[in-house]
N, C-alpha and C. Protein backbone atom coordinates (compact mmCIF):
# COMPACT_ATOMS: atom_id res chain seq x y z
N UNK A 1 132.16 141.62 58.57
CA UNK A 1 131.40 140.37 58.43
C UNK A 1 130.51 140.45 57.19
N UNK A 2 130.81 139.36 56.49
CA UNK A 2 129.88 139.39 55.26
C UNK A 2 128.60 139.28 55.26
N UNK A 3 127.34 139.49 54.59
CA UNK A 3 126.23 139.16 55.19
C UNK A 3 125.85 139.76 53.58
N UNK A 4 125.18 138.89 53.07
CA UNK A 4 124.61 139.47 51.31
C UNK A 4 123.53 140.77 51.77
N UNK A 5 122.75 141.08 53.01
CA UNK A 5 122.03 142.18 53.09
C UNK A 5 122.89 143.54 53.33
N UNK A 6 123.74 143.90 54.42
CA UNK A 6 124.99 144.72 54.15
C UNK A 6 125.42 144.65 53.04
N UNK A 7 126.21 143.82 52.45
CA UNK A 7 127.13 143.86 51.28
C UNK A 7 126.24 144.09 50.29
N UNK A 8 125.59 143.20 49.88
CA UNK A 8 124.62 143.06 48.40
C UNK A 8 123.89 143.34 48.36
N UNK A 9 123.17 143.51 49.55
CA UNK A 9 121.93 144.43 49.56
C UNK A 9 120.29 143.66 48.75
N UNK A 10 120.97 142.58 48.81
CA UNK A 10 119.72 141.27 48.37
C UNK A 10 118.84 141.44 49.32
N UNK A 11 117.33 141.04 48.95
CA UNK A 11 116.29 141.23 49.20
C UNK A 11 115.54 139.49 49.59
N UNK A 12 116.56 138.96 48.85
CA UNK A 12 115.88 137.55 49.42
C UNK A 12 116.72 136.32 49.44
N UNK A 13 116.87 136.05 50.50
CA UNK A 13 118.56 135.04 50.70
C UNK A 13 117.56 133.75 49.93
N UNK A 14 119.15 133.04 49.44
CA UNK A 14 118.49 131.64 48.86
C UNK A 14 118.23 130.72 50.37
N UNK A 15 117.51 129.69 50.57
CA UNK A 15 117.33 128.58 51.19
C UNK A 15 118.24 127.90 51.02
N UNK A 16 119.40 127.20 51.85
CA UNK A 16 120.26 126.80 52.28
C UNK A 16 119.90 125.25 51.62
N UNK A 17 118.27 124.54 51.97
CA UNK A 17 118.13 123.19 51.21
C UNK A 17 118.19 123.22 50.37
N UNK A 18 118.65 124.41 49.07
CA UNK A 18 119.27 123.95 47.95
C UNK A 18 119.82 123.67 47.79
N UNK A 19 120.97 122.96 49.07
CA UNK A 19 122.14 122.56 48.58
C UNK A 19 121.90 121.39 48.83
N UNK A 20 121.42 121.01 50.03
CA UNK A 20 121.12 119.56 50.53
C UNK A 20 120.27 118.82 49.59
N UNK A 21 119.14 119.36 49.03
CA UNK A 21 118.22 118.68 48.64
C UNK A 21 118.65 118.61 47.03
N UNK A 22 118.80 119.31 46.54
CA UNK A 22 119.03 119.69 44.93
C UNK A 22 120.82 119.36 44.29
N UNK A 23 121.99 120.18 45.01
CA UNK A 23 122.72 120.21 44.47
C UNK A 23 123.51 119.16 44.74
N UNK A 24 123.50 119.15 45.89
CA UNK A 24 124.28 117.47 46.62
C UNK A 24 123.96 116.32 45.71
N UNK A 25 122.94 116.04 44.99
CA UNK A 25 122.70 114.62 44.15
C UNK A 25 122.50 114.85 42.82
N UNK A 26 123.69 116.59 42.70
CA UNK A 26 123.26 116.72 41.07
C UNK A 26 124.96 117.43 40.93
N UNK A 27 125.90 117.09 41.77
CA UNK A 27 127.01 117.41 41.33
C UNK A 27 127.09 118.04 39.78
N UNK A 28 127.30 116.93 39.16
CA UNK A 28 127.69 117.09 37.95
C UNK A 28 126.99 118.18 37.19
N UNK A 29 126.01 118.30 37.21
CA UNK A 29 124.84 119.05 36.62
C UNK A 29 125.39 120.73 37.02
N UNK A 30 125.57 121.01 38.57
CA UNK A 30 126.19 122.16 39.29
C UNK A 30 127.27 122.11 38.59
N UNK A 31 128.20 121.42 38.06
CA UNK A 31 129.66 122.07 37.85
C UNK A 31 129.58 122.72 36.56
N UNK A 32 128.37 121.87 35.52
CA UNK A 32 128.40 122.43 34.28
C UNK A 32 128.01 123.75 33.85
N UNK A 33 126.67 123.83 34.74
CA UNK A 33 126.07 125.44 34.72
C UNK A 33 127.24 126.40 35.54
N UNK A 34 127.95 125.75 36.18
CA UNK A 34 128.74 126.95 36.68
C UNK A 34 130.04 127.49 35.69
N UNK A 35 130.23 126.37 35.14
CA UNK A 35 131.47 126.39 33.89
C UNK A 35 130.66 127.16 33.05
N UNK A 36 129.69 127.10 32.71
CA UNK A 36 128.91 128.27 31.53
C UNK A 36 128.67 129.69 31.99
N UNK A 37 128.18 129.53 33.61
CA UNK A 37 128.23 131.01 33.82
C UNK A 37 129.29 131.57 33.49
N UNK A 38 130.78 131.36 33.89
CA UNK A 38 131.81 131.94 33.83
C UNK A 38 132.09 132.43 32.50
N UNK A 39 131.48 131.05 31.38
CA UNK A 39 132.05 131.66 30.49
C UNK A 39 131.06 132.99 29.82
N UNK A 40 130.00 133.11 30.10
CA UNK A 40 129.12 133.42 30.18
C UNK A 40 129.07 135.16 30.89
N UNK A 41 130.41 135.32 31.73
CA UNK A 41 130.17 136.32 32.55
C UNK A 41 131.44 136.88 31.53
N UNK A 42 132.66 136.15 30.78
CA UNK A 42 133.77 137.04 30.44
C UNK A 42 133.18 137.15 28.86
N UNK A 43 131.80 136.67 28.38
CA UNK A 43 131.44 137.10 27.16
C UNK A 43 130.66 138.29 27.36
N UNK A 44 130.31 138.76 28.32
CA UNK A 44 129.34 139.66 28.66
C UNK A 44 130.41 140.97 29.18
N UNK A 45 131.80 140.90 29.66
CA UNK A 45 132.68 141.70 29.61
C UNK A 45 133.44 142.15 28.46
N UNK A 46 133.15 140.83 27.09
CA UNK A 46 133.59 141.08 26.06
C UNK A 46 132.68 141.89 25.39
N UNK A 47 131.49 142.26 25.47
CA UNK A 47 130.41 142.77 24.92
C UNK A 47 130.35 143.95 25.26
N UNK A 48 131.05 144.57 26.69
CA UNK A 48 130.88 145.89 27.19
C UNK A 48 131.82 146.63 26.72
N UNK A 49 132.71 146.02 25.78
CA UNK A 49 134.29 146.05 25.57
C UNK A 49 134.04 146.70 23.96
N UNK A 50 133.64 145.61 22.81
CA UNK A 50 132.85 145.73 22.02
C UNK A 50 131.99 147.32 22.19
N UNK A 51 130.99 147.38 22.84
CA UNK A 51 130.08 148.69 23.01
C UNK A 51 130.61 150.07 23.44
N UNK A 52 132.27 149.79 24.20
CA UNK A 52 132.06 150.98 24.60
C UNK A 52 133.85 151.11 24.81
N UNK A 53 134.23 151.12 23.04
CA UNK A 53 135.33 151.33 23.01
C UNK A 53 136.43 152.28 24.02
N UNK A 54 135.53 153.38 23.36
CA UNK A 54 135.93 154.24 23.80
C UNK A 54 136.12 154.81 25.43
N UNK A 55 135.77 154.08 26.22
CA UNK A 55 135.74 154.67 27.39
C UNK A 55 136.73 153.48 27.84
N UNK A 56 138.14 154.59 27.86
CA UNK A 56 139.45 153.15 28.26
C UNK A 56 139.92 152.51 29.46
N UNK A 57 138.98 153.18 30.55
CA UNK A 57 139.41 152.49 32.27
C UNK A 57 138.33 151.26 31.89
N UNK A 58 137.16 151.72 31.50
CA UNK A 58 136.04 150.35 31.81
C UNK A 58 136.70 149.20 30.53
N UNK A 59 137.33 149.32 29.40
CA UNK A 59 138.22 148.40 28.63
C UNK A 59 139.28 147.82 29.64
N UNK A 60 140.18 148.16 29.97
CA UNK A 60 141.11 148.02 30.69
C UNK A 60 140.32 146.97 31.93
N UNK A 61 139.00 147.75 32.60
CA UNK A 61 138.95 146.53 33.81
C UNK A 61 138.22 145.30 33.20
N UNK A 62 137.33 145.31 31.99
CA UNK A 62 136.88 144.52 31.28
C UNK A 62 137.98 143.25 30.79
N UNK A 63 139.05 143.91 30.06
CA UNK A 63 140.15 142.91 29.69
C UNK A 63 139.99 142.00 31.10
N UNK A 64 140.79 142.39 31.84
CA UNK A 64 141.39 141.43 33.20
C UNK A 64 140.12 140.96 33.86
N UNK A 65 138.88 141.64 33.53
CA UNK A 65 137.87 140.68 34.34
C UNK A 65 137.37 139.44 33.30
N UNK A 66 137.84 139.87 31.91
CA UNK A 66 137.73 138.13 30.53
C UNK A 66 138.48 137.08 31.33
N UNK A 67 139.81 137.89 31.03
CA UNK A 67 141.29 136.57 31.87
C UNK A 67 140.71 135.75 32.86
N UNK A 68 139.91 136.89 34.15
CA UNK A 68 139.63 136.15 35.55
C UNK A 68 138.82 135.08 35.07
N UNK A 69 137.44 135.15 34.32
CA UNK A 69 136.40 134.53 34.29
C UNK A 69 136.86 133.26 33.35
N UNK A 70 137.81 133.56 32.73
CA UNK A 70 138.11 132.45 31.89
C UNK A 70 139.24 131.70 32.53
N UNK A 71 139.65 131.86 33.56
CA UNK A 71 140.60 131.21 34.45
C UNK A 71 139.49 130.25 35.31
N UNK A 72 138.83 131.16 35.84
CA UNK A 72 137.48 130.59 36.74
C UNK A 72 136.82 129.29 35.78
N UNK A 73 136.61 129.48 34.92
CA UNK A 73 135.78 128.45 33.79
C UNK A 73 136.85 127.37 33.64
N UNK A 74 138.23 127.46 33.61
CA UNK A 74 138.99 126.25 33.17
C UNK A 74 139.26 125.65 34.28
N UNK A 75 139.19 126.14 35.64
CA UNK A 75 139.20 125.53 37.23
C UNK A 75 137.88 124.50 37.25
N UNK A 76 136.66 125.50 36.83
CA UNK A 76 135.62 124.39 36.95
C UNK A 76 135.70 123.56 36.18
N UNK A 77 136.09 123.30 34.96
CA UNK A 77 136.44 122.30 33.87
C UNK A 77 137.22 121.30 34.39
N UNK A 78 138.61 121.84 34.62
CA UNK A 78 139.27 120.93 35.83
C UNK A 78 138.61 119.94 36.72
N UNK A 79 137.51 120.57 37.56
CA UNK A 79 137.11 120.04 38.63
C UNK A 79 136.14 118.43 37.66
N UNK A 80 135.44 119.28 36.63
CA UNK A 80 134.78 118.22 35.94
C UNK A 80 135.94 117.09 35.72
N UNK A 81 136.83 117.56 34.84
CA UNK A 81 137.84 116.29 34.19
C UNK A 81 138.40 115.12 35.39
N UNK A 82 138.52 115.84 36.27
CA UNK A 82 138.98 115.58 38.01
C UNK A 82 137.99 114.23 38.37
N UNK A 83 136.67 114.54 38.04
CA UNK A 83 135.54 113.85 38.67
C UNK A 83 135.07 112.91 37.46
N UNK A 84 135.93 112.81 36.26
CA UNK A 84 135.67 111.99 35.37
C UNK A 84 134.32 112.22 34.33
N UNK A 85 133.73 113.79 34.73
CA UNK A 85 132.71 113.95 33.72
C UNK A 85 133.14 114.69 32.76
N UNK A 86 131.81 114.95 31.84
CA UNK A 86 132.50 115.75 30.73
C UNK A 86 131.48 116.81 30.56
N UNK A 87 131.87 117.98 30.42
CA UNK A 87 131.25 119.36 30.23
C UNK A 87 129.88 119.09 29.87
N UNK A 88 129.60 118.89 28.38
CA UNK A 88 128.08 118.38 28.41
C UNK A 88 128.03 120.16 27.58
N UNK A 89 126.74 120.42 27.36
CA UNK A 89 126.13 121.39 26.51
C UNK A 89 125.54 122.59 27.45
N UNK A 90 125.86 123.42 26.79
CA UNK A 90 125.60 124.96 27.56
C UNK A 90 123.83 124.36 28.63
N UNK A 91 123.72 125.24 29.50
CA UNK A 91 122.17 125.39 29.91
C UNK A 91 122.08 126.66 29.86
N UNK A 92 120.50 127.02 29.74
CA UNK A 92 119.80 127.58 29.32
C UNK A 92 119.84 128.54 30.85
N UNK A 93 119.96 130.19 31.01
CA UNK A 93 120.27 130.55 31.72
C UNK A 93 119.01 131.67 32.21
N UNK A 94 117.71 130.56 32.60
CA UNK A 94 116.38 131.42 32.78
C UNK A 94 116.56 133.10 33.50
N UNK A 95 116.94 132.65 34.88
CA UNK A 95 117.12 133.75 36.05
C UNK A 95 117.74 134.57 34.65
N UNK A 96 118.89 134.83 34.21
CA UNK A 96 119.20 135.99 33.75
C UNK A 96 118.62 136.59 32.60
N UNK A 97 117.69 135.79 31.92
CA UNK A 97 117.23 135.99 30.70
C UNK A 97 115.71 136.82 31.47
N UNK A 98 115.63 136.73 32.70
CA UNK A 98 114.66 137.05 33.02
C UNK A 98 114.85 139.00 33.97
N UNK A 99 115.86 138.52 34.03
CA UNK A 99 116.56 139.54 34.76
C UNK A 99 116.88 141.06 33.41
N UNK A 100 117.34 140.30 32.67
CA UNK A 100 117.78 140.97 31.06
C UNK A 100 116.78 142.01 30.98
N UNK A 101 115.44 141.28 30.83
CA UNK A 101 114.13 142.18 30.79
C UNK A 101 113.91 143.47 31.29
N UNK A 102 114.53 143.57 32.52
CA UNK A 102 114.78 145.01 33.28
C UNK A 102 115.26 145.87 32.91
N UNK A 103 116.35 145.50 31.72
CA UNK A 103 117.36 146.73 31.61
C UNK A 103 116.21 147.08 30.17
N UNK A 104 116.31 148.90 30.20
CA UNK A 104 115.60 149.80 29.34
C UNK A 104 116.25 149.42 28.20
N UNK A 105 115.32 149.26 27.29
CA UNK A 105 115.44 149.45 25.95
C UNK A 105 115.56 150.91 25.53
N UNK A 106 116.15 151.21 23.77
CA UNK A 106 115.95 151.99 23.78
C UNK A 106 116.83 153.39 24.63
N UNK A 107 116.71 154.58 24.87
CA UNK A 107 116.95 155.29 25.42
C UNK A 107 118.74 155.76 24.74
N UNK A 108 119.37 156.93 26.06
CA UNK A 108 120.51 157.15 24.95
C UNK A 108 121.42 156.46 25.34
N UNK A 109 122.90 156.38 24.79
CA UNK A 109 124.01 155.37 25.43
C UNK A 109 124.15 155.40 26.92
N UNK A 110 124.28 156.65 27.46
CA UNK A 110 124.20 156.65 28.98
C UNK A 110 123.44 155.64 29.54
N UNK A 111 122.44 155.26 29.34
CA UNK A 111 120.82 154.41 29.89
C UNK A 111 121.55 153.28 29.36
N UNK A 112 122.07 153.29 28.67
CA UNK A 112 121.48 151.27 28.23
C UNK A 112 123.04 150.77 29.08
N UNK A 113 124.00 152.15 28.82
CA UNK A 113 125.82 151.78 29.76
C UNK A 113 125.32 151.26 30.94
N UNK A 114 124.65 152.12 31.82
CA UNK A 114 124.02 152.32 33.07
C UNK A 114 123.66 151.01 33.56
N UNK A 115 122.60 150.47 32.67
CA UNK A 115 121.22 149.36 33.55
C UNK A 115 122.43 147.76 32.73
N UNK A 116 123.14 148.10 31.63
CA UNK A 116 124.11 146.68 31.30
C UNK A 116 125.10 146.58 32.45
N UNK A 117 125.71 147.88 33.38
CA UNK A 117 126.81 147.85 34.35
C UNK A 117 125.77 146.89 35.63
N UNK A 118 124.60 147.57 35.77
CA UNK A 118 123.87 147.20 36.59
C UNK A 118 123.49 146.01 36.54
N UNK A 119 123.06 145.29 35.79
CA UNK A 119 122.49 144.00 35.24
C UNK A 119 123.95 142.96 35.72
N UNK A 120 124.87 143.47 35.22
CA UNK A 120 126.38 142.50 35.27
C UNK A 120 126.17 142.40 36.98
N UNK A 121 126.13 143.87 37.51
CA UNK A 121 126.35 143.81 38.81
C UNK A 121 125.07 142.78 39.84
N UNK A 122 124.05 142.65 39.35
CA UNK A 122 122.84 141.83 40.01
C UNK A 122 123.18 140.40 39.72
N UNK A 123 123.89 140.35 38.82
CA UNK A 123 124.04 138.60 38.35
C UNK A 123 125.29 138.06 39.35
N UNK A 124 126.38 139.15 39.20
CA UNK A 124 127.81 138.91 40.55
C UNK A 124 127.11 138.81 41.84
N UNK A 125 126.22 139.22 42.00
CA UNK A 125 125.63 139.55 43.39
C UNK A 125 125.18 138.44 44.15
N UNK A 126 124.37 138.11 42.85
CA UNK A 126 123.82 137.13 43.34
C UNK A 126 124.44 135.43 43.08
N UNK A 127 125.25 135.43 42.51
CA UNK A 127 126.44 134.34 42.20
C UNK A 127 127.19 134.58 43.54
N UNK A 128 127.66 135.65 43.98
CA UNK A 128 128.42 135.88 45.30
C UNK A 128 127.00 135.04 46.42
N UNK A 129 126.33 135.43 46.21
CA UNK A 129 125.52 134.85 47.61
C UNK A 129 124.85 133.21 47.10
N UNK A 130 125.32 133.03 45.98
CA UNK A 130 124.82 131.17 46.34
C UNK A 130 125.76 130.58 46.19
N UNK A 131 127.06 131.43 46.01
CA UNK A 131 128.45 130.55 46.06
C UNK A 131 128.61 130.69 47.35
N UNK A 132 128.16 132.09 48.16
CA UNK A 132 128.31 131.66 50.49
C UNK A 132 127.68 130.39 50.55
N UNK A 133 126.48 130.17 49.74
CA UNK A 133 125.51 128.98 50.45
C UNK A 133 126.15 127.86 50.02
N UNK A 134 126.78 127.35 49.00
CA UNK A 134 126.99 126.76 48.68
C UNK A 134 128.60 126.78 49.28
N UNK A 135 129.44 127.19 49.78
CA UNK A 135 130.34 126.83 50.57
C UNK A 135 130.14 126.73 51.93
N UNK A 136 128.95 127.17 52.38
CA UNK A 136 128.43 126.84 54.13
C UNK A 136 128.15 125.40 54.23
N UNK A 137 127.52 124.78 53.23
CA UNK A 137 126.65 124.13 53.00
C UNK A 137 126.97 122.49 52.06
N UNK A 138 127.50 122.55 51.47
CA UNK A 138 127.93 121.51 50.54
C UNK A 138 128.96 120.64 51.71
N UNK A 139 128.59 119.27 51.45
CA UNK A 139 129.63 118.47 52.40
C UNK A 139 130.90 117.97 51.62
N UNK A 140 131.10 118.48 50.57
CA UNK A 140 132.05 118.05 49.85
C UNK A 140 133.06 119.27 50.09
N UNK A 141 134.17 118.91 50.88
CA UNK A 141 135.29 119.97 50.94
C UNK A 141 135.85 120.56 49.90
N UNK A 142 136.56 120.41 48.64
CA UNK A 142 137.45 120.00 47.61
C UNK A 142 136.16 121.95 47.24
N UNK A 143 134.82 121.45 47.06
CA UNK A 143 134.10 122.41 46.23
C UNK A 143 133.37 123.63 47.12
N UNK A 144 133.52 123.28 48.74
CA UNK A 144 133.25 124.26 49.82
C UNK A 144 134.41 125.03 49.71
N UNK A 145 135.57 124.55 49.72
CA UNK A 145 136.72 125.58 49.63
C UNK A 145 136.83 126.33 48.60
N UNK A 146 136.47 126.23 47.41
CA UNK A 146 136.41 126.45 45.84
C UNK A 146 135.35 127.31 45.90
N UNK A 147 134.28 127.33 46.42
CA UNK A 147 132.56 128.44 46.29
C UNK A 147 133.40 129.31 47.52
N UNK A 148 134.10 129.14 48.69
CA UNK A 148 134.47 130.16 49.32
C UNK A 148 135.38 131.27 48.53
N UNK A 149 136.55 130.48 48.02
CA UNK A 149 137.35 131.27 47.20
C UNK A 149 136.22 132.20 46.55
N UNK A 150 135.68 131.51 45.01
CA UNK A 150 134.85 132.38 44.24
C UNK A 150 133.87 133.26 44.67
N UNK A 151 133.35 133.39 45.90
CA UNK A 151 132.91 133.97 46.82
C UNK A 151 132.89 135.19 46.59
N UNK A 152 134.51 135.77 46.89
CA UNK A 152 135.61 136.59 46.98
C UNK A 152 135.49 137.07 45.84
N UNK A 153 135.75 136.58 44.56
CA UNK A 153 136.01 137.03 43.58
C UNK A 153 134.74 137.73 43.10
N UNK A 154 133.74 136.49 43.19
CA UNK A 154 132.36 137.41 42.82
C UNK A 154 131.65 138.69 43.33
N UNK A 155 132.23 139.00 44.66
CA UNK A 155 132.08 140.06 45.89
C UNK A 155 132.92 141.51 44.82
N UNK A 156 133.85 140.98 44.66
CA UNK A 156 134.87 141.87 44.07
C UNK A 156 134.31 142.22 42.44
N UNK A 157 133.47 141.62 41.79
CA UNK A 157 133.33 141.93 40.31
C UNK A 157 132.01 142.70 40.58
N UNK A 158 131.07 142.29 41.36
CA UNK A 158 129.75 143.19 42.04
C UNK A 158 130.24 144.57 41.96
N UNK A 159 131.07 144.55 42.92
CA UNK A 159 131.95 146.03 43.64
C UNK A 159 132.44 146.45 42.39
N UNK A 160 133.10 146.40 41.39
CA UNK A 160 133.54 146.90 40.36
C UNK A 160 132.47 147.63 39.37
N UNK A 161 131.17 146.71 38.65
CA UNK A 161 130.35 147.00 38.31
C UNK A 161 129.50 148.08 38.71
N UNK A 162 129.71 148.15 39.92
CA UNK A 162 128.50 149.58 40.51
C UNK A 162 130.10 150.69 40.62
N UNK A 163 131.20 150.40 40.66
CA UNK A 163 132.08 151.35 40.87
C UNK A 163 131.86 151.84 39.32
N UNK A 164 131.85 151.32 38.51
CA UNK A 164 131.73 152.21 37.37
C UNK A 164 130.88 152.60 36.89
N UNK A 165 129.60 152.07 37.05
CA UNK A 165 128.22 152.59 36.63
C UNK A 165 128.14 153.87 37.40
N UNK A 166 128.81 154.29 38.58
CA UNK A 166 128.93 155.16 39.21
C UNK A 166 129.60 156.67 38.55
N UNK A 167 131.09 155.93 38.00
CA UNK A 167 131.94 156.55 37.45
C UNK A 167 131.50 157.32 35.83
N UNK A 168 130.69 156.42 35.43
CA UNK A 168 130.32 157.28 33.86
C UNK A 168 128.42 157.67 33.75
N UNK A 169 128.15 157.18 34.88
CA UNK A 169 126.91 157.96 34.73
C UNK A 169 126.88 159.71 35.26
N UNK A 170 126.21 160.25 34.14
CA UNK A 170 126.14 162.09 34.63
C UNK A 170 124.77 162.32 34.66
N UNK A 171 123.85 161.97 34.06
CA UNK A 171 122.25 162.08 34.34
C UNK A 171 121.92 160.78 34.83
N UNK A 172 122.43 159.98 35.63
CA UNK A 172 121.20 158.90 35.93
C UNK A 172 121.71 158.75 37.56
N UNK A 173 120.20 158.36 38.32
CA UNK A 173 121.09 158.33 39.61
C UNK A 173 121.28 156.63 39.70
N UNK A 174 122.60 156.27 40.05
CA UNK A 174 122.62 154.89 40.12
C UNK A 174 122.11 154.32 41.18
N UNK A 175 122.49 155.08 42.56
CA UNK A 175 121.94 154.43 43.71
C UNK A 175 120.23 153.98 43.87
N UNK A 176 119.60 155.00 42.87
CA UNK A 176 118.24 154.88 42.83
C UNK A 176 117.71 154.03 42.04
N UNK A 177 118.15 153.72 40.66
CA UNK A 177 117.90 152.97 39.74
C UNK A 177 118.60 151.33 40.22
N UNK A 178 120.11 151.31 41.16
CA UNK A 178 119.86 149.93 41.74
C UNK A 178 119.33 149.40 42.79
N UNK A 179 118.13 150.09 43.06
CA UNK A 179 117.13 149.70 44.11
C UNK A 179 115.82 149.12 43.15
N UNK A 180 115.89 149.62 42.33
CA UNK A 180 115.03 149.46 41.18
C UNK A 180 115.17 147.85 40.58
N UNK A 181 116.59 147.82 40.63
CA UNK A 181 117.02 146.47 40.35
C UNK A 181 116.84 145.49 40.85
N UNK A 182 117.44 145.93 42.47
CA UNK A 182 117.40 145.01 43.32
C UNK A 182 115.70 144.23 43.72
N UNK A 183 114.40 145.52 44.09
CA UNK A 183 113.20 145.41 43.94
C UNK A 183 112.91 144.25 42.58
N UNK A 184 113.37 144.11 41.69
CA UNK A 184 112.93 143.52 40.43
C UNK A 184 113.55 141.88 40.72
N UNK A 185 114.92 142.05 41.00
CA UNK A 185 115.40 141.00 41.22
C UNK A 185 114.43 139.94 42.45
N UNK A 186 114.21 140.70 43.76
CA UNK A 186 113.90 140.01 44.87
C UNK A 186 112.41 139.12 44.45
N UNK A 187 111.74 139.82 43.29
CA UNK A 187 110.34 139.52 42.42
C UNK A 187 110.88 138.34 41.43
N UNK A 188 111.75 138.17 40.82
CA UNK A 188 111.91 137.16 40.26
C UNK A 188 112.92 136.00 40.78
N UNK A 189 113.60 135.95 42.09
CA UNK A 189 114.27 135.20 42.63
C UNK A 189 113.39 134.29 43.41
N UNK A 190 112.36 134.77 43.57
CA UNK A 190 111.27 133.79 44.24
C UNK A 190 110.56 132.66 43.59
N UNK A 191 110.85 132.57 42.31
CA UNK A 191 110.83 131.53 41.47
C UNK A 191 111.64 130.21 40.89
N UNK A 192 113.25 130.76 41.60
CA UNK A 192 113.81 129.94 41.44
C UNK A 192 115.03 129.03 42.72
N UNK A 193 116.17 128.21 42.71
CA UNK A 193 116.27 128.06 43.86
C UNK A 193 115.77 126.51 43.91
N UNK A 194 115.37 126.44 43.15
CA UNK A 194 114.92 124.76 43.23
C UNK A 194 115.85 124.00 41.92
N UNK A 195 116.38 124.36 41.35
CA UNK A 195 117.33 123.41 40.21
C UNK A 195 118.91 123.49 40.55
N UNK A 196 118.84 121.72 39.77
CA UNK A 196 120.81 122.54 40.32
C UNK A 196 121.49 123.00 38.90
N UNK A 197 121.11 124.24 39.23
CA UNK A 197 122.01 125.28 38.43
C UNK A 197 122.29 126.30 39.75
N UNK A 198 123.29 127.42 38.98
CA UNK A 198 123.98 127.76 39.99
C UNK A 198 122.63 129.15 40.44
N UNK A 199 121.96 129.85 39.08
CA UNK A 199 120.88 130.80 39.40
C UNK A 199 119.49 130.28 39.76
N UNK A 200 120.06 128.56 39.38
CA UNK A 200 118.23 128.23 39.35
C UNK A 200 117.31 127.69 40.25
């Protein structure tokens, strides 16, 4: 049974009236920030790709997690063209810019591999748990079935991210440092939750 405290280990579930109150009368607005996260999540796999040539399993799962996210981004595009809107201009992506802040500056490649695997993994995490709410919750079927699917997927890119931060860290403890995360995250998630964006 899924439950974001087992699985994700989140510290502070979103409020469910974000969907009722916020996202329900801002459709359009939700599909766009979600079309940016995605693209947003396979530029940030392109970047780990970029940084860290050399290490060829995390290239390899990087490639196929671009494809996924950019498959994911042309579904939500779809859904826009579907509903007769039009994409509209990136938004501004506070929660993660705020989140960003956490990861150490500085320090040696190990540290910055480490808290960027980690960082990817807090943003899936938490995309996995407002895409549950948002498929419990949304009365529109067509996009409850669609946040369930991505659900799944986002559950699965979480799980990847800590599988490898696992895999190439030799001095850092990960389990300790993503409590560190998670603690940081649960401090700045309490700020948002009121916009319809998908973090906000």
């Amino acid at each position: 049974m899924y439950t974001e405290k087992t699985i994700l280990k989140l510290q502070l579930p979103t409020d469910p009236r974000w969907v009722m109150n916020v996202v329900e009368s801002n459709i359009e607005e939700i599909l766009t920030d979600h079309a940016f996260c995605e693209q947003k999540a396979a530029s940030n796999a392109i970047t780990l790709i970029v940084q860290n040539p050399n290490l060829s399993d995390l290239v390899q799962e990087m490639a196929l997690l671009v494809q996924e996210e950019m498959s994911h981004f042309k579904r939500v595009h779809d859904i826009i063209l579907e509903r007769g809107f039009v994409l509209g201009r990136e938004r501004r992506d506070d929660y993660v810019n705020e989140l960003a802040k956490f990861i150490i500056k500085g320090g040696g490649r190990e540290q910055q591999l480490i808290d960027r695997l980690l960082f990817s993994a807090m943003i899936e995490a938490r995309s996995c748990e407002r895409f549950k709410v948002l498929a419990e919750n949304i009365t529109d079927k067509q996009l409850a079935d669609f946040y369930q699917e991505l659900m799944i997927s986002e559950a699965a890119h979480y799980t990847l991210f800590i599988k490898l931060a696992k895999k190439y860290a030799e001095n850092i403890d990960v389990d300790k440092r993503w409590q560190e995360f998670l603690e940081y995250e649960a401090r700045v998630i309490q700020n948002y939750g009121k916009k319809e964006t998908i973090h906000g």
